[in-house]
N, C-alpha and C. Protein backbone atom coordinates (compact mmCIF):
# COMPACT_ATOMS: atom_id res chain seq x y z
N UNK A 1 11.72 56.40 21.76
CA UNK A 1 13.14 56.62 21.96
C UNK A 1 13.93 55.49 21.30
N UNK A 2 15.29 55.88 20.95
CA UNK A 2 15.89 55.05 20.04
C UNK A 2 17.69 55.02 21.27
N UNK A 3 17.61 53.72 21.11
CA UNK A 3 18.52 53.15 21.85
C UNK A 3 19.96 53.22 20.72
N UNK A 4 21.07 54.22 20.88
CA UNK A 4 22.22 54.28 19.90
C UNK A 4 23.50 53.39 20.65
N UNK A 5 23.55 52.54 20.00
CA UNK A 5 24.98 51.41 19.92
C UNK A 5 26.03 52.27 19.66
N UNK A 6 27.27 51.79 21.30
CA UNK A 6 28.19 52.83 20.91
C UNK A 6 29.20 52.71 19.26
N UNK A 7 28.77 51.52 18.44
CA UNK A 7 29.55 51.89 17.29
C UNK A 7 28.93 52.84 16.57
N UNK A 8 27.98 53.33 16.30
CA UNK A 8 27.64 54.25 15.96
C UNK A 8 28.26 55.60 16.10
N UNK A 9 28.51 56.17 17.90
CA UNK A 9 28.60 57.10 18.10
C UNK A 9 30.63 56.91 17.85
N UNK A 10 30.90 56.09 17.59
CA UNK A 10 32.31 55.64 17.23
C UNK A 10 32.48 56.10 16.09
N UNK A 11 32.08 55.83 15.28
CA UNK A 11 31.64 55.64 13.19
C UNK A 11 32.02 57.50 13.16
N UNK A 12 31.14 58.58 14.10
CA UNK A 12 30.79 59.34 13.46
C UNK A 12 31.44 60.59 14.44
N UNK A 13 32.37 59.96 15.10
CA UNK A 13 33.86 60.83 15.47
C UNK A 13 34.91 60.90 15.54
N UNK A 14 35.38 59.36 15.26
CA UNK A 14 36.69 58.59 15.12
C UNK A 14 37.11 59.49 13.95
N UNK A 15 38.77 59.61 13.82
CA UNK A 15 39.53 60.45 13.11
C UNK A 15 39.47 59.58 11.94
N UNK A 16 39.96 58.45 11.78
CA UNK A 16 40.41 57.19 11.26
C UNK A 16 39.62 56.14 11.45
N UNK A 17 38.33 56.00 9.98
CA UNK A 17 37.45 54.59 9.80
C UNK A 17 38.15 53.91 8.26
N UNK A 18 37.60 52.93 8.58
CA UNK A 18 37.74 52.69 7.57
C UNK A 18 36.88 52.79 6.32
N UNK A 19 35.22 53.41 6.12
CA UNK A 19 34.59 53.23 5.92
C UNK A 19 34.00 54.93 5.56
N UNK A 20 34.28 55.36 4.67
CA UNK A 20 33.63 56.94 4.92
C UNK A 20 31.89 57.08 5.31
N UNK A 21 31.58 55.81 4.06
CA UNK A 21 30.03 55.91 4.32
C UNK A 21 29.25 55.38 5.68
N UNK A 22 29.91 54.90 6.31
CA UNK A 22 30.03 54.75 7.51
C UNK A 22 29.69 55.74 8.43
N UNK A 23 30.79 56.63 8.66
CA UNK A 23 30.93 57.47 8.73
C UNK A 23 29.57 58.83 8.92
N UNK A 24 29.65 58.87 7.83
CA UNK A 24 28.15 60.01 6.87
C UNK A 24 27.09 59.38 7.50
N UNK A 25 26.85 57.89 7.58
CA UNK A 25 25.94 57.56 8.12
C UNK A 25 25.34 57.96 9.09
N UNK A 26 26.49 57.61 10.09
CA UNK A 26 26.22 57.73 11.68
C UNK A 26 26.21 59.29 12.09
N UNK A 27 26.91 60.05 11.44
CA UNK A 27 26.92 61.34 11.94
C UNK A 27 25.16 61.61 11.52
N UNK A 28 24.49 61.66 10.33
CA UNK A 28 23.46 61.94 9.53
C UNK A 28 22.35 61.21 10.91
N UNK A 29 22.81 59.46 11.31
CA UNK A 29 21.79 59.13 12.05
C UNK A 29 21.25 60.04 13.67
N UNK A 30 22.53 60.26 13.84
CA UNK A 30 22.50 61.09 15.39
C UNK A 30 21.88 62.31 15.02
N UNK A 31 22.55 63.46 13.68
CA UNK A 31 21.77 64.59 13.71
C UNK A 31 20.46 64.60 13.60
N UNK A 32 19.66 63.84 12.92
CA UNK A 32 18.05 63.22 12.71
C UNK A 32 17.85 63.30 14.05
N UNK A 33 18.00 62.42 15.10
CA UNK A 33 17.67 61.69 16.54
C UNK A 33 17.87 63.04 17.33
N UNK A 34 19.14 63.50 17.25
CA UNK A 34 19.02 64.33 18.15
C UNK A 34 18.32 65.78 17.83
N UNK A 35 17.67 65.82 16.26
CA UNK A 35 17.21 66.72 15.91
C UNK A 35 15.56 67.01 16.61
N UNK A 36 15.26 65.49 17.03
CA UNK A 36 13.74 65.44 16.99
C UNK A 36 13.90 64.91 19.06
N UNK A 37 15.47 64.74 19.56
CA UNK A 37 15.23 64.69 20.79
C UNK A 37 15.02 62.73 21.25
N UNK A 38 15.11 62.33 20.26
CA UNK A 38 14.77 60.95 20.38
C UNK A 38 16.24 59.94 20.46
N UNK A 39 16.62 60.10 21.17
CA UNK A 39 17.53 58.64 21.42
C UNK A 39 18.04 58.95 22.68
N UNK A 40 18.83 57.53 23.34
CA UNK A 40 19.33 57.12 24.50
C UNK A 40 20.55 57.01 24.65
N UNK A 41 21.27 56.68 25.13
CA UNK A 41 22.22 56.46 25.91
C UNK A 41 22.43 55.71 27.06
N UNK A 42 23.23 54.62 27.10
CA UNK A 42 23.47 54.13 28.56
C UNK A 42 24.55 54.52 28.89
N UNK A 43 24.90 54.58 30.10
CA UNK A 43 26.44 55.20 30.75
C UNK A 43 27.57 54.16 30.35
N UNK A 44 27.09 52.57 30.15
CA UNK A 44 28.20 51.77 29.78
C UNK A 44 28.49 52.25 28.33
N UNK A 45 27.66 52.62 27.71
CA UNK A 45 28.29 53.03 26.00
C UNK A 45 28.93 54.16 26.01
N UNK A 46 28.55 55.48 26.90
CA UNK A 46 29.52 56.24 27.20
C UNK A 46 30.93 55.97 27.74
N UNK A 47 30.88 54.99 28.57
CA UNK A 47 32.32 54.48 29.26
C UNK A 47 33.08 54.07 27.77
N UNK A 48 32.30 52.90 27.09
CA UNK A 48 33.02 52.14 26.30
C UNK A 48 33.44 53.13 24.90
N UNK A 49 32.53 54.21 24.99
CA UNK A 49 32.67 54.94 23.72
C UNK A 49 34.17 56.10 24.22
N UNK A 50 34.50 56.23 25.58
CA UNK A 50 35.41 56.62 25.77
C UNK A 50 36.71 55.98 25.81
N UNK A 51 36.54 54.45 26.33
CA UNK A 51 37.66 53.89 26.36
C UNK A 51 38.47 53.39 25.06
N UNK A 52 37.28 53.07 23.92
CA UNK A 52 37.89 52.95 22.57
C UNK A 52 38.65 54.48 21.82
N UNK A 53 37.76 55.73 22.44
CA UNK A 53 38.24 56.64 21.65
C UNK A 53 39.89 56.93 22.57
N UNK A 54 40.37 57.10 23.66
CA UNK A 54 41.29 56.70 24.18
C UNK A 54 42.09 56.13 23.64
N UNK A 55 42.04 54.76 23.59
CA UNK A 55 42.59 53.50 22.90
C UNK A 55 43.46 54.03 21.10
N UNK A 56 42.10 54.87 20.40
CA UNK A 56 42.65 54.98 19.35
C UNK A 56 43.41 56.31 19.39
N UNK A 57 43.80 56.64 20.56
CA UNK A 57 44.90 57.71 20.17
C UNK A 57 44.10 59.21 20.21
N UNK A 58 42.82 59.59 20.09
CA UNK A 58 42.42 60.64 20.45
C UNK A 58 42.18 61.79 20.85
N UNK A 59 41.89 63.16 20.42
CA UNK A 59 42.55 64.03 21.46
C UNK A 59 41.78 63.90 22.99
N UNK A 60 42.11 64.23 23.53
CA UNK A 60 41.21 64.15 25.15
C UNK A 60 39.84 65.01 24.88
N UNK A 61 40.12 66.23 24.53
CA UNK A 61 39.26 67.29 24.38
C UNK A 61 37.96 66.95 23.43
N UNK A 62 38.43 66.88 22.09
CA UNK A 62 37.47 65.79 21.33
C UNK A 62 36.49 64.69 22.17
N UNK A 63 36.70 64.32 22.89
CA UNK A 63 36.55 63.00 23.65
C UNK A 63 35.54 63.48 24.35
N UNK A 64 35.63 64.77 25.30
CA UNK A 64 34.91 65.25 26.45
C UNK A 64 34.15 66.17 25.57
N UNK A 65 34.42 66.81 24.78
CA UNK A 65 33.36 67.56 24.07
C UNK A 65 32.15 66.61 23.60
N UNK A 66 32.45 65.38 22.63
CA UNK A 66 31.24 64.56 22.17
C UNK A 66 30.80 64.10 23.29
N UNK A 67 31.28 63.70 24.81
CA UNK A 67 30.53 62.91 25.62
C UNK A 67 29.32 64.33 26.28
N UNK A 68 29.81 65.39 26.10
CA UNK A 68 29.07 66.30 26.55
C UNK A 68 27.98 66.17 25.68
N UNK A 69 28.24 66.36 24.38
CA UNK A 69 26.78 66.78 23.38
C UNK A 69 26.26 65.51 23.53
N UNK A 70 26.61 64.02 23.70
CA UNK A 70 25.73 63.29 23.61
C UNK A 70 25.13 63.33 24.86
């Protein structure tokens, strides 16, 4: 199992990076992981991955949809 850092799950739903490849990255790393069932989550990266997406203005819905699929 692979432990995902919430910048990651940030990178690859945020509206606004600065970074496209960034971006491509992280979405590409999660579909792999979650393709084969392999990665984690802690509830604080969920908190924190909500409170930044919040922060940046976000829709709500967006927000609760990715915390669902992750």
């Amino acid at each position: 199992m692979i432990y995902l850092d919430t910048n990651i799950l940030l990178y690859a739903t945020l509206t606004k990076v600065d970074d496209l490849s960034q971006k491509d990255l992280s979405i590409k790393i999660i579909k792999e992981l979650a393709e084969k069932d392999n990665f984690i989550l802690s509830n604080l990266s969920l908190l924190e991955y909500s409170f930044v997406m919040k922060k940046a203005k976000e829709d709500i819905e967006k927000i609760k949809m990715s915390i669902n699929f992750f």
